[in-house]
C-alpha atoms as a PDB file:
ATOM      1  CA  UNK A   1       0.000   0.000   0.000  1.00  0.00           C
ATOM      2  CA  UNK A   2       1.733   3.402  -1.226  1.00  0.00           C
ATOM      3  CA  UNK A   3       1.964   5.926   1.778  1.00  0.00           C
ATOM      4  CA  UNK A   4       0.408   9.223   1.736  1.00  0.00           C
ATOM      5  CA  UNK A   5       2.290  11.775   4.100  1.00  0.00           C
ATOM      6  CA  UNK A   6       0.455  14.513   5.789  1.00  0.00           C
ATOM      7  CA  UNK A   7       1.498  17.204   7.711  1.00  0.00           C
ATOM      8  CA  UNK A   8      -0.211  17.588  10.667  1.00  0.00           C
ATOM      9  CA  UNK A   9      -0.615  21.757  11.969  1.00  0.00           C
ATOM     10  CA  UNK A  10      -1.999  23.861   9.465  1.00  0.00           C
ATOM     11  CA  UNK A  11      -3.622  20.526   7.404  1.00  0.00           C
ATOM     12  CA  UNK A  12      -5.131  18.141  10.425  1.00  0.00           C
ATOM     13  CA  UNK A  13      -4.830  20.622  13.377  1.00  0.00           C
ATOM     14  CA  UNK A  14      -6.557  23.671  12.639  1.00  0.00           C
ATOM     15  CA  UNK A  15      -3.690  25.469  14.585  1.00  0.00           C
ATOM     16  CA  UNK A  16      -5.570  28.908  14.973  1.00  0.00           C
ATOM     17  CA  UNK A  17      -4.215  29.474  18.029  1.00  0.00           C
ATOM     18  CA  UNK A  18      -0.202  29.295  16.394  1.00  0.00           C
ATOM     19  CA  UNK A  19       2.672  27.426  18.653  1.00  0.00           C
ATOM     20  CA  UNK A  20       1.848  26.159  21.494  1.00  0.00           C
ATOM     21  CA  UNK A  21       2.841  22.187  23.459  1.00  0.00           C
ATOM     22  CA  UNK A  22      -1.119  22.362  24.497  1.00  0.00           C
ATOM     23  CA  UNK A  23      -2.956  21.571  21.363  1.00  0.00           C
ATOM     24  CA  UNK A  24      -6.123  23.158  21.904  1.00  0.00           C
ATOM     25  CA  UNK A  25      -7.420  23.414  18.179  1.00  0.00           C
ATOM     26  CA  UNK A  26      -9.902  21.448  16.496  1.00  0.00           C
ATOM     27  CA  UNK A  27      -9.111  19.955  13.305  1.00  0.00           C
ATOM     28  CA  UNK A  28      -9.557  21.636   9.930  1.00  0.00           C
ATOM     29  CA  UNK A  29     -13.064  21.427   9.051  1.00  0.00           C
ATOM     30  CA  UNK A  30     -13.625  18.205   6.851  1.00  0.00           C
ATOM     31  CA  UNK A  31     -10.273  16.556   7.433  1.00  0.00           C
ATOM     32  CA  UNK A  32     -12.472  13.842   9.269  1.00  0.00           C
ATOM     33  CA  UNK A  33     -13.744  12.489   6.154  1.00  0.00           C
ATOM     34  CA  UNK A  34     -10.468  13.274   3.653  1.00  0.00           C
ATOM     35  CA  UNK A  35      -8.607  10.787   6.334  1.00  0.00           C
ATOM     36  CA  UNK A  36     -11.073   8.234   6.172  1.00  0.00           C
ATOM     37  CA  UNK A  37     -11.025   8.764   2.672  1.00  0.00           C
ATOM     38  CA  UNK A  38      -7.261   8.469   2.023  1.00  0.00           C
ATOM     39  CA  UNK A  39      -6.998   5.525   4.695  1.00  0.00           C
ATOM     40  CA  UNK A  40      -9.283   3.217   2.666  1.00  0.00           C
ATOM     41  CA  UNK A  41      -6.730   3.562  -0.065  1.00  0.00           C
ATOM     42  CA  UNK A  42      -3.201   4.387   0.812  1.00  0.00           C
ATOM     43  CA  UNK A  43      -1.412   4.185   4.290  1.00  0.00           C
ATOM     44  CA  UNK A  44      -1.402   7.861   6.223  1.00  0.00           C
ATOM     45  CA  UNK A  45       1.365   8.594   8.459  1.00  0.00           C
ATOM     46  CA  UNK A  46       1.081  12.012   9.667  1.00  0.00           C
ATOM     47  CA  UNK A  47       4.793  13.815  10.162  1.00  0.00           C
ATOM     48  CA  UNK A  48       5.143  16.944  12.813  1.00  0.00           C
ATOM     49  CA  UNK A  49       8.184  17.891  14.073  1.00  0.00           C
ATOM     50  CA  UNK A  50       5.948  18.039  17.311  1.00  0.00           C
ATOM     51  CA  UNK A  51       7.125  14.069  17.395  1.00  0.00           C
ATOM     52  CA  UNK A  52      10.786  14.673  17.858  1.00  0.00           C
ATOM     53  CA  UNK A  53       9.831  14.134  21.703  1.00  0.00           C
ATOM     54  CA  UNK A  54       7.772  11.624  22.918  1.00  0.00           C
ATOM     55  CA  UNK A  55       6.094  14.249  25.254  1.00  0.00           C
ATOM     56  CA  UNK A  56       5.128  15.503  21.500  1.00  0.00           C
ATOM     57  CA  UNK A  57       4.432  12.481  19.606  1.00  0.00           C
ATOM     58  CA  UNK A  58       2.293  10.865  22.840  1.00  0.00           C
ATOM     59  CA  UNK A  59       0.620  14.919  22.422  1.00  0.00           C
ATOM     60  CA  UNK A  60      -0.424  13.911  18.598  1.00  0.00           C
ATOM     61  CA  UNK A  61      -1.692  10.859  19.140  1.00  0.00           C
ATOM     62  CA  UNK A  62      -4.284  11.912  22.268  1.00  0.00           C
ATOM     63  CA  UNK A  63      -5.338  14.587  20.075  1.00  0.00           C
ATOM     64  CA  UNK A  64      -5.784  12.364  17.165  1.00  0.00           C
ATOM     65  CA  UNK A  65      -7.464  10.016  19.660  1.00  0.00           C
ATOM     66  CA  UNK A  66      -9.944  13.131  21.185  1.00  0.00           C
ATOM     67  CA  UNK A  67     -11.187  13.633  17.719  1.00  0.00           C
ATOM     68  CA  UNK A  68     -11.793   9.909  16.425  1.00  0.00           C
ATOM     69  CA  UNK A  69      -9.054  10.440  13.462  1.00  0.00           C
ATOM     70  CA  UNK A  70      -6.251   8.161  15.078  1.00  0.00           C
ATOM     71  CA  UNK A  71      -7.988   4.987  13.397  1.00  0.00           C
ATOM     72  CA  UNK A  72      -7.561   6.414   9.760  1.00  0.00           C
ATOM     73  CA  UNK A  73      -3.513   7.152  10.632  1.00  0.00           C
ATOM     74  CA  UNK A  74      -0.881   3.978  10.811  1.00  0.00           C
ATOM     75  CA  UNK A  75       2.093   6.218  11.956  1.00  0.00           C
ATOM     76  CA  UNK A  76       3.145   9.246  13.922  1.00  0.00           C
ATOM     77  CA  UNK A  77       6.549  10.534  12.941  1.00  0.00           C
ATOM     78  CA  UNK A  78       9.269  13.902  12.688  1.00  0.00           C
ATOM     79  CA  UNK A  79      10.651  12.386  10.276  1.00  0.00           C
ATOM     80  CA  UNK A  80       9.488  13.043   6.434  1.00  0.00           C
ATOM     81  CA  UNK A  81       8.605   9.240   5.183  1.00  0.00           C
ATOM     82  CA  UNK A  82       9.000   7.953   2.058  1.00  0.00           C
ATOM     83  CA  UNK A  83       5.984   8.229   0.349  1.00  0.00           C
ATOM     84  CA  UNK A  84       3.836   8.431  -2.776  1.00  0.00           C
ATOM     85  CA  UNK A  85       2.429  12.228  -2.144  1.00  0.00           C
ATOM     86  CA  UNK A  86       3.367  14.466   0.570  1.00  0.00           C
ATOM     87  CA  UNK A  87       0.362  17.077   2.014  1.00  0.00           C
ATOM     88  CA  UNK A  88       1.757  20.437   3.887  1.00  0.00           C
ATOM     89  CA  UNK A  89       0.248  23.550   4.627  1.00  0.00           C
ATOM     90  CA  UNK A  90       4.055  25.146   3.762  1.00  0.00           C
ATOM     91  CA  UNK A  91       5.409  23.185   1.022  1.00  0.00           C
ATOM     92  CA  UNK A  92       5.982  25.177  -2.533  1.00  0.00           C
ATOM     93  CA  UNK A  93       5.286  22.245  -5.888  1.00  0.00           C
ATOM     94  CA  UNK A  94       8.496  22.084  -7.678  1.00  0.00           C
ATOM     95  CA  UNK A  95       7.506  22.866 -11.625  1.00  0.00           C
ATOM     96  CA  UNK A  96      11.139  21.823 -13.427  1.00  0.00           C
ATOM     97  CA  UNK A  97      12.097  25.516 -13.140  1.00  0.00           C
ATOM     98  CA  UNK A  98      14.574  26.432 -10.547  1.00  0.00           C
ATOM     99  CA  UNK A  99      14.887  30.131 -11.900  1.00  0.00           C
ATOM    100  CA  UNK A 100      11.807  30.953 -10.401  1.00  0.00           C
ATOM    101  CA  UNK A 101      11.601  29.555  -7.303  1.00  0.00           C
ATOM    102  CA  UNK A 102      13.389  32.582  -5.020  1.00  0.00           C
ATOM    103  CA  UNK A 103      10.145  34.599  -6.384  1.00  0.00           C
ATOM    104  CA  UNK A 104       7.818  31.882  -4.719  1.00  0.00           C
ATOM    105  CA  UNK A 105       9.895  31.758  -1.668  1.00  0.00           C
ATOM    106  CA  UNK A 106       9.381  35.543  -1.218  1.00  0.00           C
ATOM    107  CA  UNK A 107       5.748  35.191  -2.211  1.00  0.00           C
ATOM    108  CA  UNK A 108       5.070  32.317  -0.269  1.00  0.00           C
ATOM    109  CA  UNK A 109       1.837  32.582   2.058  1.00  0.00           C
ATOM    110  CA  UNK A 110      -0.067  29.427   3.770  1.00  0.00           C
ATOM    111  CA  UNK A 111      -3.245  29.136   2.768  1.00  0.00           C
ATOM    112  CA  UNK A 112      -4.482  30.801   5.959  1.00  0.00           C
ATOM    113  CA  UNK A 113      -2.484  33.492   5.188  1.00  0.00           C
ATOM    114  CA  UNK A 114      -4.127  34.174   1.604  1.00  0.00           C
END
């Protein structure tokens, strides 16, 4: 089964609030369904540098766990898996041209930030 990596604040976690070790957010709305969506075809491992501790990783899981979306996601990890497609809030889709990417880095805005 080919992996599907998501990123988890910003595209799970709502994370309105910004930073924080409490995660107090609630997910993005309709990211309940996209997971069980994407879990009945690929394997989800959501990546968060929040998991480079286990006080961080054990902090994504009970949130996953509050909001019923830890059965659609196999693994918790800070480190980028290999994997089919990759899904981040700050991630800019290489096109073949490296001449303009410095203008998208400048550019660059998360989708809340649009």
């Amino acid at each position: 089964m080919q992996v599907v990596a998501i990123d988890f604040d910003g595209v799970i976690n709502s994370y309105a609030s910004g930073w924080s070790e409490e995660l107090n957010d609630p997910p993005i709305d309709g990211i309940y369904r996209c997971l069980k969506d994407l879990s009945a075809e690929y394997k989800v491992v959501v990546y968060t540098t929040r998991s480079q501790t286990d006080y961080g990783k054990n902090a994504v899981w009970a949130w996953l766990r509050k909001w019923r979306l830890d059965e659609f996601v196999k693994d918790v990890t800070a480190v980028k898996p290999t994997a089919f497609v990759y899904i981040d809030d700050r991630a800019i889709c290489f096109d073949g041209h490296p001449e303009t990417l410095i203008k998208k880095v400048r550019e660059f805005k998360t989708w809340q930030g649009k």
